[in-house]
PDB file of N, CA and C in Angstrom:
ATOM      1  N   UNK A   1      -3.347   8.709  -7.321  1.00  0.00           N
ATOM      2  CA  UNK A   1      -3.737   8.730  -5.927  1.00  0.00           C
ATOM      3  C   UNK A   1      -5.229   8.449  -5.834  1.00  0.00           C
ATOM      4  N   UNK A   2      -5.663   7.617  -4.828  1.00  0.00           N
ATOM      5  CA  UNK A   2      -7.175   7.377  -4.582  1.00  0.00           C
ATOM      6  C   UNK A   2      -7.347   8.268  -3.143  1.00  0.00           C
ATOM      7  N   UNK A   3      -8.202   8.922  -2.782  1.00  0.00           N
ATOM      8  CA  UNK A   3      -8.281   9.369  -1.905  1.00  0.00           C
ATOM      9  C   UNK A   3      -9.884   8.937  -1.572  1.00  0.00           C
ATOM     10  N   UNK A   4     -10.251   7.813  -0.297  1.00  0.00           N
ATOM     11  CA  UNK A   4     -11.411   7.941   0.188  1.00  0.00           C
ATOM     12  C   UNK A   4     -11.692   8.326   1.018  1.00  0.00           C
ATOM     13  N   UNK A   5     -13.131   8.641   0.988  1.00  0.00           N
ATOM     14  CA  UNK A   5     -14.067   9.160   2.231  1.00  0.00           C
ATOM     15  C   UNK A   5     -15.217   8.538   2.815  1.00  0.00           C
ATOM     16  N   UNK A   6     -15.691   8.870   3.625  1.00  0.00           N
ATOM     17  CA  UNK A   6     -16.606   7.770   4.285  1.00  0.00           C
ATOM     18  C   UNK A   6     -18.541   8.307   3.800  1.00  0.00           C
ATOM     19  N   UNK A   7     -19.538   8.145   4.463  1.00  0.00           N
ATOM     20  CA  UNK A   7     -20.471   8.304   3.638  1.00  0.00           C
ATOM     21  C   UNK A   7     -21.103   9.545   4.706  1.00  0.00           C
ATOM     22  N   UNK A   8     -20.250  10.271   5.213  1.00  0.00           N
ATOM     23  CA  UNK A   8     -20.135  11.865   5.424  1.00  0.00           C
ATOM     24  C   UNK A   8     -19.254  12.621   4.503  1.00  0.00           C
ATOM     25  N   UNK A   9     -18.540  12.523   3.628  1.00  0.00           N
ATOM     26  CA  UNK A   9     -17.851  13.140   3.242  1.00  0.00           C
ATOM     27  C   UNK A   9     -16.369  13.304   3.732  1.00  0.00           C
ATOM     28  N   UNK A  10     -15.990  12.514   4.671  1.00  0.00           N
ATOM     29  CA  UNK A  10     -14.665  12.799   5.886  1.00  0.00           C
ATOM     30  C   UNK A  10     -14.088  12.059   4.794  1.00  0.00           C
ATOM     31  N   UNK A  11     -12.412  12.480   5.087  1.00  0.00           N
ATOM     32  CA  UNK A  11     -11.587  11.757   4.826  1.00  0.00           C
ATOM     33  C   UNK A  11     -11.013  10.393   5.556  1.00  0.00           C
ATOM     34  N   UNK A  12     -11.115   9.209   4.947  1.00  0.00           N
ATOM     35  CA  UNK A  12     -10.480   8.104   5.970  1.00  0.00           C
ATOM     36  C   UNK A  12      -9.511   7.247   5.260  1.00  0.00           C
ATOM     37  N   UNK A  13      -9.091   7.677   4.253  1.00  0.00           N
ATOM     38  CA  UNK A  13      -7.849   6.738   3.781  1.00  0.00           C
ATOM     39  C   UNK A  13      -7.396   7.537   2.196  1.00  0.00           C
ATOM     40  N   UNK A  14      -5.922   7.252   1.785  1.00  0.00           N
ATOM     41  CA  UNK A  14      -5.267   7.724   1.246  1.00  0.00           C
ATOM     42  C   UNK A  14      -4.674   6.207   0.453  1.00  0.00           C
ATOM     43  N   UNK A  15      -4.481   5.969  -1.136  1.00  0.00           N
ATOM     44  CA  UNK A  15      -3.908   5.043  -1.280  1.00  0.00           C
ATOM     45  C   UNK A  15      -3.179   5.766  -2.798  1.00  0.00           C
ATOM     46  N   UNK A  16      -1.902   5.267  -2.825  1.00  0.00           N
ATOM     47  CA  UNK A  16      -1.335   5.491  -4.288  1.00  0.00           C
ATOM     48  C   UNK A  16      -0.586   5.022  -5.100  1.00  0.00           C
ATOM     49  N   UNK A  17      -0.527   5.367  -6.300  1.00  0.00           N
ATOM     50  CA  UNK A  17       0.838   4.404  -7.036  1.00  0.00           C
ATOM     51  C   UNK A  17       1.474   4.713  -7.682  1.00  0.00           C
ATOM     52  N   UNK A  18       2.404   4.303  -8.462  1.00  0.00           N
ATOM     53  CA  UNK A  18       3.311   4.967  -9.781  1.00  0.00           C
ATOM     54  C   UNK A  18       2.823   3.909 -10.625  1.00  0.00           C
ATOM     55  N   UNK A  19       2.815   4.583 -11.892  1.00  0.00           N
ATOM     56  CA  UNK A  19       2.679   3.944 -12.907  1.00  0.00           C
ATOM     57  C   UNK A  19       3.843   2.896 -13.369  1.00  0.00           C
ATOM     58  N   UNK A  20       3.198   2.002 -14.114  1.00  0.00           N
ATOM     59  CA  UNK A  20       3.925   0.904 -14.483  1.00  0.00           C
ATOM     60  C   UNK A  20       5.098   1.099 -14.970  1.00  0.00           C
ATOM     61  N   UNK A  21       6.690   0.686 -14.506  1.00  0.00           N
ATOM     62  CA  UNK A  21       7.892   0.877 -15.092  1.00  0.00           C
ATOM     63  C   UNK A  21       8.498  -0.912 -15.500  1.00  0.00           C
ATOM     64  N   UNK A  22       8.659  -0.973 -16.443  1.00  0.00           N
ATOM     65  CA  UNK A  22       9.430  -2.275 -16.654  1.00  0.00           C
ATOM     66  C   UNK A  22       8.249  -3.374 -16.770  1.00  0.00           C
ATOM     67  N   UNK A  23       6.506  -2.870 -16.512  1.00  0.00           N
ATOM     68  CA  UNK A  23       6.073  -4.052 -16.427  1.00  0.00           C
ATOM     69  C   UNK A  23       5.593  -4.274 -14.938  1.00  0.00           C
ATOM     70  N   UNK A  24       6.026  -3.305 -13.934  1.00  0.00           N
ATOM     71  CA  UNK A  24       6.064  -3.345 -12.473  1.00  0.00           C
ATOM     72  C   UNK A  24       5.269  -2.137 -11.820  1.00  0.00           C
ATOM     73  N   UNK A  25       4.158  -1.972 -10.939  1.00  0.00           N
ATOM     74  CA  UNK A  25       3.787  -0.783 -10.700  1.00  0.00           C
ATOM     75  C   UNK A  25       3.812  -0.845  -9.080  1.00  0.00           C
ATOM     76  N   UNK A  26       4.286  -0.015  -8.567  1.00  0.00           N
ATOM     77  CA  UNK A  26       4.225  -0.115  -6.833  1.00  0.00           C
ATOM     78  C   UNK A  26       3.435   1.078  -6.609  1.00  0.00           C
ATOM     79  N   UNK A  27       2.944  -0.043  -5.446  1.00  0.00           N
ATOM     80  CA  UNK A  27       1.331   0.536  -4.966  1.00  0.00           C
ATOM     81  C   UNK A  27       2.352   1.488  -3.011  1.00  0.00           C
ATOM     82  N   UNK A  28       1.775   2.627  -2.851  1.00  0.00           N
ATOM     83  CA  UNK A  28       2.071   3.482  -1.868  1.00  0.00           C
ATOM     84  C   UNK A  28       2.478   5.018  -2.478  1.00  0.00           C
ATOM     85  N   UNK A  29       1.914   5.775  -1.737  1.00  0.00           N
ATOM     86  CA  UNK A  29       1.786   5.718  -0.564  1.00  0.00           C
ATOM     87  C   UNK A  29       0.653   4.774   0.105  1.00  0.00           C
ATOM     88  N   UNK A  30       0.544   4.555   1.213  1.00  0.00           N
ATOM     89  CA  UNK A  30      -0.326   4.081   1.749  1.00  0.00           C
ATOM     90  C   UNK A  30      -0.686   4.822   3.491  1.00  0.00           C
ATOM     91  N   UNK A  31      -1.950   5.408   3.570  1.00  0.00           N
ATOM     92  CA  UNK A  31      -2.347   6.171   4.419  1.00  0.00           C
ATOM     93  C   UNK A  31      -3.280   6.224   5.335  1.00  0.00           C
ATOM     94  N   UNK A  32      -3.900   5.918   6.829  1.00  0.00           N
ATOM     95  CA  UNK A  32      -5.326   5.689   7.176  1.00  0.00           C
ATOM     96  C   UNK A  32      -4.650   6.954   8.172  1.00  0.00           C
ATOM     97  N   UNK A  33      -5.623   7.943   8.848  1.00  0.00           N
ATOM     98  CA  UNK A  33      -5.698   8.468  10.039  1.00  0.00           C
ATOM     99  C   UNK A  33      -5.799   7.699  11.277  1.00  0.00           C
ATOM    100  N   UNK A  34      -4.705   7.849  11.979  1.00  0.00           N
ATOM    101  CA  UNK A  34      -4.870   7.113  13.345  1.00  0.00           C
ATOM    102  C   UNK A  34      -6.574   7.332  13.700  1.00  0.00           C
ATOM    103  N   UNK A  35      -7.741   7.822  13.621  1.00  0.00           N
ATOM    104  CA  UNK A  35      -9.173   7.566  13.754  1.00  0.00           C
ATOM    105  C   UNK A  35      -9.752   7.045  13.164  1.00  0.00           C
ATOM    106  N   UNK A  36      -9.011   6.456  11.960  1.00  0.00           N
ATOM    107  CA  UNK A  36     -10.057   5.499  11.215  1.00  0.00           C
ATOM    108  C   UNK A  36      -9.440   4.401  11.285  1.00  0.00           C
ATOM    109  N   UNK A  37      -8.236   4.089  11.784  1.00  0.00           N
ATOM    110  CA  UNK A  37      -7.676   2.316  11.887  1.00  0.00           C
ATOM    111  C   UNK A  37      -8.331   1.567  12.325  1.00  0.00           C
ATOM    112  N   UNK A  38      -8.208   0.620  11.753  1.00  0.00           N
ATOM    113  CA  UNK A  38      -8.565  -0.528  12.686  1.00  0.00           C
ATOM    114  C   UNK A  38     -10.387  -1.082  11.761  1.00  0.00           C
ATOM    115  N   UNK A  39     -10.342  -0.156  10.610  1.00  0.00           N
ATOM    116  CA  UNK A  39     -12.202  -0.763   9.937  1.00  0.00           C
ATOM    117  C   UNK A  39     -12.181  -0.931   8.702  1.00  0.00           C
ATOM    118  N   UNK A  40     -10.906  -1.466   8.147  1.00  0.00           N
ATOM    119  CA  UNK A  40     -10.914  -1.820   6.811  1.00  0.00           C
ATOM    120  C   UNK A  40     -10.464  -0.762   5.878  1.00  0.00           C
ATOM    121  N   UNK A  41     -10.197  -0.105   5.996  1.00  0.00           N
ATOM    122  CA  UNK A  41     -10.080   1.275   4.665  1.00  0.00           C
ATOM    123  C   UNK A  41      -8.718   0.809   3.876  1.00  0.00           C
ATOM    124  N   UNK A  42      -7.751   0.511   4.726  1.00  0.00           N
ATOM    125  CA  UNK A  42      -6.208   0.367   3.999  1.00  0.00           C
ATOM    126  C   UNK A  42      -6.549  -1.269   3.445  1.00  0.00           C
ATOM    127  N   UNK A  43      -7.009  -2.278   3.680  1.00  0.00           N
ATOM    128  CA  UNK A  43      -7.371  -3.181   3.478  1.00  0.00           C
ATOM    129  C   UNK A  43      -8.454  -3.115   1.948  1.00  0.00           C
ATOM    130  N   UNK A  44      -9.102  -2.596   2.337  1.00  0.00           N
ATOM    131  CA  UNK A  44      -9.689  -3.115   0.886  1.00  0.00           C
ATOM    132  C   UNK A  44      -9.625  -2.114  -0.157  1.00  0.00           C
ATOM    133  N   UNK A  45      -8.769  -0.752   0.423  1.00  0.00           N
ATOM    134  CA  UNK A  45      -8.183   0.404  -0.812  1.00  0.00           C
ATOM    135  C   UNK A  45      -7.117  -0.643  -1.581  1.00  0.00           C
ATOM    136  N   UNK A  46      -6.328  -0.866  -0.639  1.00  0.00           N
ATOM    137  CA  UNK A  46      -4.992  -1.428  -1.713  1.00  0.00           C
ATOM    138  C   UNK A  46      -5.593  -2.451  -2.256  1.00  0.00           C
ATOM    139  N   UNK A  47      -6.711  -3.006  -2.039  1.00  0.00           N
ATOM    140  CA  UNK A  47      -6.449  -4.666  -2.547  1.00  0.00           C
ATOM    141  C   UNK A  47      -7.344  -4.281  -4.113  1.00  0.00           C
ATOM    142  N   UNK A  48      -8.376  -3.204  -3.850  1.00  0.00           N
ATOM    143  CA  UNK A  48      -8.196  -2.272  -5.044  1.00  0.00           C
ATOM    144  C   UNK A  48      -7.656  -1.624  -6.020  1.00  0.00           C
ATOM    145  N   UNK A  49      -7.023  -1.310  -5.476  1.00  0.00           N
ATOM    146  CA  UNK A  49      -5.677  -0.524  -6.379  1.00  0.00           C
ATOM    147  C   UNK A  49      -5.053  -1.809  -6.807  1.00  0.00           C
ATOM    148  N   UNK A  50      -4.517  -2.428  -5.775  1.00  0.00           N
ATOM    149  CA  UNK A  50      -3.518  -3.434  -6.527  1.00  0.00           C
ATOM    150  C   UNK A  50      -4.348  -4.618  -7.314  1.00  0.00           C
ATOM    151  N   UNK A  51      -5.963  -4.561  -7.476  1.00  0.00           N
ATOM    152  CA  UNK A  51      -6.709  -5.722  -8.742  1.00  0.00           C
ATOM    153  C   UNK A  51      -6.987  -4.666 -10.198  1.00  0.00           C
ATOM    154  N   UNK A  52      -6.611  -3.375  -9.936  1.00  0.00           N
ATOM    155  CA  UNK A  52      -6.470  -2.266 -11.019  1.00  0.00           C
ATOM    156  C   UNK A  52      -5.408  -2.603 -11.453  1.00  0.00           C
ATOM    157  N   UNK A  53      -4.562  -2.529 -11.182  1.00  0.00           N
ATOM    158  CA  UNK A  53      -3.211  -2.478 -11.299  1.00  0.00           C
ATOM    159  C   UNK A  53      -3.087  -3.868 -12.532  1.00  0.00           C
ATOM    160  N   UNK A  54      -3.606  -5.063 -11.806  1.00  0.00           N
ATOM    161  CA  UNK A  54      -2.825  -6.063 -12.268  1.00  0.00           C
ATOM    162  C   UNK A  54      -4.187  -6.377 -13.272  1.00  0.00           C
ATOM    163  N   UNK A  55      -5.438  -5.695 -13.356  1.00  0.00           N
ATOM    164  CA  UNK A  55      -5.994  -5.672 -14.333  1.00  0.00           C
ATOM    165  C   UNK A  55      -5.879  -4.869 -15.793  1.00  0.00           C
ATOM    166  N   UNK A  56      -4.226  -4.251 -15.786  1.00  0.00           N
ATOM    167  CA  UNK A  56      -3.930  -3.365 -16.745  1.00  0.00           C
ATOM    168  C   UNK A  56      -2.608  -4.001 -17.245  1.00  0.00           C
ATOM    169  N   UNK A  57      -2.364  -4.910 -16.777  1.00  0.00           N
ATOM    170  CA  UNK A  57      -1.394  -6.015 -17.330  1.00  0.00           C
ATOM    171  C   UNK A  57       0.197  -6.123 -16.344  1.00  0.00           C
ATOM    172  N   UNK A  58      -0.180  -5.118 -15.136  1.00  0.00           N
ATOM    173  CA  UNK A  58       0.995  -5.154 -14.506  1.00  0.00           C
ATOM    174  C   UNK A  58       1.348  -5.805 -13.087  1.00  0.00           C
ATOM    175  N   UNK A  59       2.408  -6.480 -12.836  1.00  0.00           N
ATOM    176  CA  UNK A  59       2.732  -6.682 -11.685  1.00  0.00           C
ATOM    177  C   UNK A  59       2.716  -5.686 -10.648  1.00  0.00           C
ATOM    178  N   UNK A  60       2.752  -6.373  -9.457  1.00  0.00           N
ATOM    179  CA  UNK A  60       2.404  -5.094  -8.604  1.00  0.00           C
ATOM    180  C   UNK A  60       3.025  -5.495  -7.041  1.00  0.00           C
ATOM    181  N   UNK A  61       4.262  -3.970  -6.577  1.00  0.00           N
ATOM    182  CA  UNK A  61       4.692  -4.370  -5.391  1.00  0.00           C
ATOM    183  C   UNK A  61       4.451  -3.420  -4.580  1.00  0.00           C
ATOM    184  N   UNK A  62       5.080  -3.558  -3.457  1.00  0.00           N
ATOM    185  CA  UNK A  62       5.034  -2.620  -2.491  1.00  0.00           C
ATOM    186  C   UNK A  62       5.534  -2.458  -1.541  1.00  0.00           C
ATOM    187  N   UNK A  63       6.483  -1.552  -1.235  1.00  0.00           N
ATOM    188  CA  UNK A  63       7.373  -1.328   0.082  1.00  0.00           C
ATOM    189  C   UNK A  63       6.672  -1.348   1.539  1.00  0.00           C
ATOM    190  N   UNK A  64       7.302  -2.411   3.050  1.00  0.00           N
ATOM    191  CA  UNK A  64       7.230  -2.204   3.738  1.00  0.00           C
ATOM    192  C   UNK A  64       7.581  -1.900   4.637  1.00  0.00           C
ATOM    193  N   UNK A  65       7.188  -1.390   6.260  1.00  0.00           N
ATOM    194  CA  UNK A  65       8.023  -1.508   7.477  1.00  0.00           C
ATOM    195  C   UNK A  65       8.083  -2.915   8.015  1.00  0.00           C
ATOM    196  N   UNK A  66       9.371  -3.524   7.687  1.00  0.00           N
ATOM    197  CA  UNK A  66       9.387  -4.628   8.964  1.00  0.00           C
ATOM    198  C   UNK A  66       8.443  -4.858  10.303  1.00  0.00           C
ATOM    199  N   UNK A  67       8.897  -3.748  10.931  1.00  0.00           N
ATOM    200  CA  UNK A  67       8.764  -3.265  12.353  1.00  0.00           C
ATOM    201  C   UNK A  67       7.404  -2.765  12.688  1.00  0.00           C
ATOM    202  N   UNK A  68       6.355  -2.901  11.195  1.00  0.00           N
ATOM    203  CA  UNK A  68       4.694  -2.892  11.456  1.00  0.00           C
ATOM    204  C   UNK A  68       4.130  -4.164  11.432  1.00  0.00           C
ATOM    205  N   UNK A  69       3.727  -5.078  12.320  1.00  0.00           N
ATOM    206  CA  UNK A  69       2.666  -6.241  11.867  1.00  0.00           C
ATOM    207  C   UNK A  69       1.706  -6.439  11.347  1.00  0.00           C
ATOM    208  N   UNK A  70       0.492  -4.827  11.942  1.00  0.00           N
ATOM    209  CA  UNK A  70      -0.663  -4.885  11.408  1.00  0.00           C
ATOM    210  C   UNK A  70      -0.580  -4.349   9.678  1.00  0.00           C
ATOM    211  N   UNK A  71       0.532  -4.029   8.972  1.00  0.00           N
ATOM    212  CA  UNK A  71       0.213  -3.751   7.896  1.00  0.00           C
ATOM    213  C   UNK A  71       1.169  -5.038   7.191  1.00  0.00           C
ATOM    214  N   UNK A  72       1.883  -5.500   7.525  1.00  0.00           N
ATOM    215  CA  UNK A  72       2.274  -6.636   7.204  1.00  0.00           C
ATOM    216  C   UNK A  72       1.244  -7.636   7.049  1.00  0.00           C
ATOM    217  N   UNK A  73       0.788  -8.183   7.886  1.00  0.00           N
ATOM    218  CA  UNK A  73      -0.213  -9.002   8.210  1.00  0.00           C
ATOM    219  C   UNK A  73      -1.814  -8.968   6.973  1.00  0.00           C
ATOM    220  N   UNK A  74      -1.823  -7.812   7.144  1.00  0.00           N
ATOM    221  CA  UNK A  74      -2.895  -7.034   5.926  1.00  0.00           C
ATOM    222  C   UNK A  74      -2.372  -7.395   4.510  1.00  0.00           C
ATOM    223  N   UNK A  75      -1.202  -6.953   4.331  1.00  0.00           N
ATOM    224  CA  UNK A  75      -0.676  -6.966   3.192  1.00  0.00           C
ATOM    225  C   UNK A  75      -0.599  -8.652   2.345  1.00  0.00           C
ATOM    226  N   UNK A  76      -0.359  -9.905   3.582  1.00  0.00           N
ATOM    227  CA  UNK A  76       0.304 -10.606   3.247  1.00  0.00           C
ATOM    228  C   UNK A  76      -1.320 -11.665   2.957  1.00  0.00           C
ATOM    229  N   UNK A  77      -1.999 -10.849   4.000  1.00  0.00           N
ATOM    230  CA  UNK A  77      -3.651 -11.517   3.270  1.00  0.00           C
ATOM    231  C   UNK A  77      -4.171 -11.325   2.010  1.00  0.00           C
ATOM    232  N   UNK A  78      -3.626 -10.330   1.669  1.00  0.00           N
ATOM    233  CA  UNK A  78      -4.070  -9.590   0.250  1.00  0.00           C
ATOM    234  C   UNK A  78      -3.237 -10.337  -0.608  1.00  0.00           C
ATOM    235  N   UNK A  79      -2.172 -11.532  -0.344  1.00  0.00           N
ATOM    236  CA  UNK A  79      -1.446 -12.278  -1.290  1.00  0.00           C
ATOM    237  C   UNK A  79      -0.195 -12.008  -1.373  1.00  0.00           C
ATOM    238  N   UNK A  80       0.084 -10.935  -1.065  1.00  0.00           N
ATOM    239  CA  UNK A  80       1.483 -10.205  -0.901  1.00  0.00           C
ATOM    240  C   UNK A  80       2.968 -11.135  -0.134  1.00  0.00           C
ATOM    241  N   UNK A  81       4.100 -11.278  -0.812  1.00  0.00           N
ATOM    242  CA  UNK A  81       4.987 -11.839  -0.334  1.00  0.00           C
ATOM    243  C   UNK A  81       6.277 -11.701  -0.210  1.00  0.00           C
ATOM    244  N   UNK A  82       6.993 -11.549   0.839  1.00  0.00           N
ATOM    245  CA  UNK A  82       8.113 -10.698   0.855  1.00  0.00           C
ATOM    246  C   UNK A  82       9.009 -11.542  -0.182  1.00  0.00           C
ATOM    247  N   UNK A  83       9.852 -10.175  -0.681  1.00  0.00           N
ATOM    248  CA  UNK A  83      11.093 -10.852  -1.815  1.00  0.00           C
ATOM    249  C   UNK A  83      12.054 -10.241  -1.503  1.00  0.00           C
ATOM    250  N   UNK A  84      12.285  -9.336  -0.868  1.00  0.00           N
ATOM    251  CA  UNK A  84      13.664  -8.556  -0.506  1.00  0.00           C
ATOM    252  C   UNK A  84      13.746  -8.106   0.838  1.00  0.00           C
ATOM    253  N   UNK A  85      14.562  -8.077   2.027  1.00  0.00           N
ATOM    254  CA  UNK A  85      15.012  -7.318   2.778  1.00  0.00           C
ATOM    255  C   UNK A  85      15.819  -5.814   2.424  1.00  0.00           C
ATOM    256  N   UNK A  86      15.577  -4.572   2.601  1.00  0.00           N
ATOM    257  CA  UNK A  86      16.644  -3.479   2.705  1.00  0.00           C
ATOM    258  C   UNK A  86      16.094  -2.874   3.582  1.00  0.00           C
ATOM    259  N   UNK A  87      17.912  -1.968   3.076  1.00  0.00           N
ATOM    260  CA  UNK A  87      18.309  -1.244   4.430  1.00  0.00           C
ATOM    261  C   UNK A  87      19.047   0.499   4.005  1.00  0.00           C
ATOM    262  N   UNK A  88      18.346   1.134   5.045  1.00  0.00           N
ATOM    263  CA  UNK A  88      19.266   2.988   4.564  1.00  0.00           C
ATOM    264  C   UNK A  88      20.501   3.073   5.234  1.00  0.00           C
ATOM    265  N   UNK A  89      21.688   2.907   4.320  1.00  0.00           N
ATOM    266  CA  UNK A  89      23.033   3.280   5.207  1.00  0.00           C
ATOM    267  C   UNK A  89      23.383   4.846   4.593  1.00  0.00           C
ATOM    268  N   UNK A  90      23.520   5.560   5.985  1.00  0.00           N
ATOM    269  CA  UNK A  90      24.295   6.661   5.498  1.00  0.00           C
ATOM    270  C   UNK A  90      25.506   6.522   5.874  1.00  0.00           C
ATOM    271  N   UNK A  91      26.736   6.628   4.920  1.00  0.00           N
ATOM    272  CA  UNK A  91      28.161   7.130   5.715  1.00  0.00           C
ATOM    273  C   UNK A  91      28.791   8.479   5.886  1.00  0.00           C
ATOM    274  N   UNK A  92      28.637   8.180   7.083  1.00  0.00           N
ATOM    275  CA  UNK A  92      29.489   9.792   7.891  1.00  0.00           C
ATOM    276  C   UNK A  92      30.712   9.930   7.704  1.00  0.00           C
ATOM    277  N   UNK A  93      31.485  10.976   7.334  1.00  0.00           N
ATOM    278  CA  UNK A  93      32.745  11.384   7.103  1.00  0.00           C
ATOM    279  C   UNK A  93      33.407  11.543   8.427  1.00  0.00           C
TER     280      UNK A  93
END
């Protein structure tokens, strides 16, 4: 987990990962406080994490919401490219 702060000491972003399985390491959680959106923190944490990442010999993914643009959009600047659609089915008895 990276946890940053700003140059008060506040907290303004949260970024994390699992370690490499198969060769593959996925980067999230991924976290900003609705008061710090919108000034870069999730933007240049992950793109951090994920040049760590792939500076230790591993590929690197990361789960999204469809149904977010602004982190889509972020993500897909950072090089990022969708490869899978899913979906949570529960079945009810």
């Amino acid at each position: 987990m990276w946890f940053w702060v700003d140059e008060e000491g506040q907290p303004v972003h949260l970024t994390g990962a699992k370690p490499p399985s198969f060769g593959v390491a996925r980067v999230g959680p991924v976290y900003t406080p609705p008061t710090q959106r919108g000034r870069g923190w999730a933007s240049n944490a992950v793109a951090e994490v994920s040049r760590r990442l792939q500076a230790e010999g591993a590929r690197v993914c990361l789960f999204t919401d469809q149904a977010n643009p602004t982190s889509n959009k972020v993500y897909a600047r950072l090089g990022y490219r969708p490869v899978v659609d899913m979906a949570n089915l529960v079945i009810v008895r």
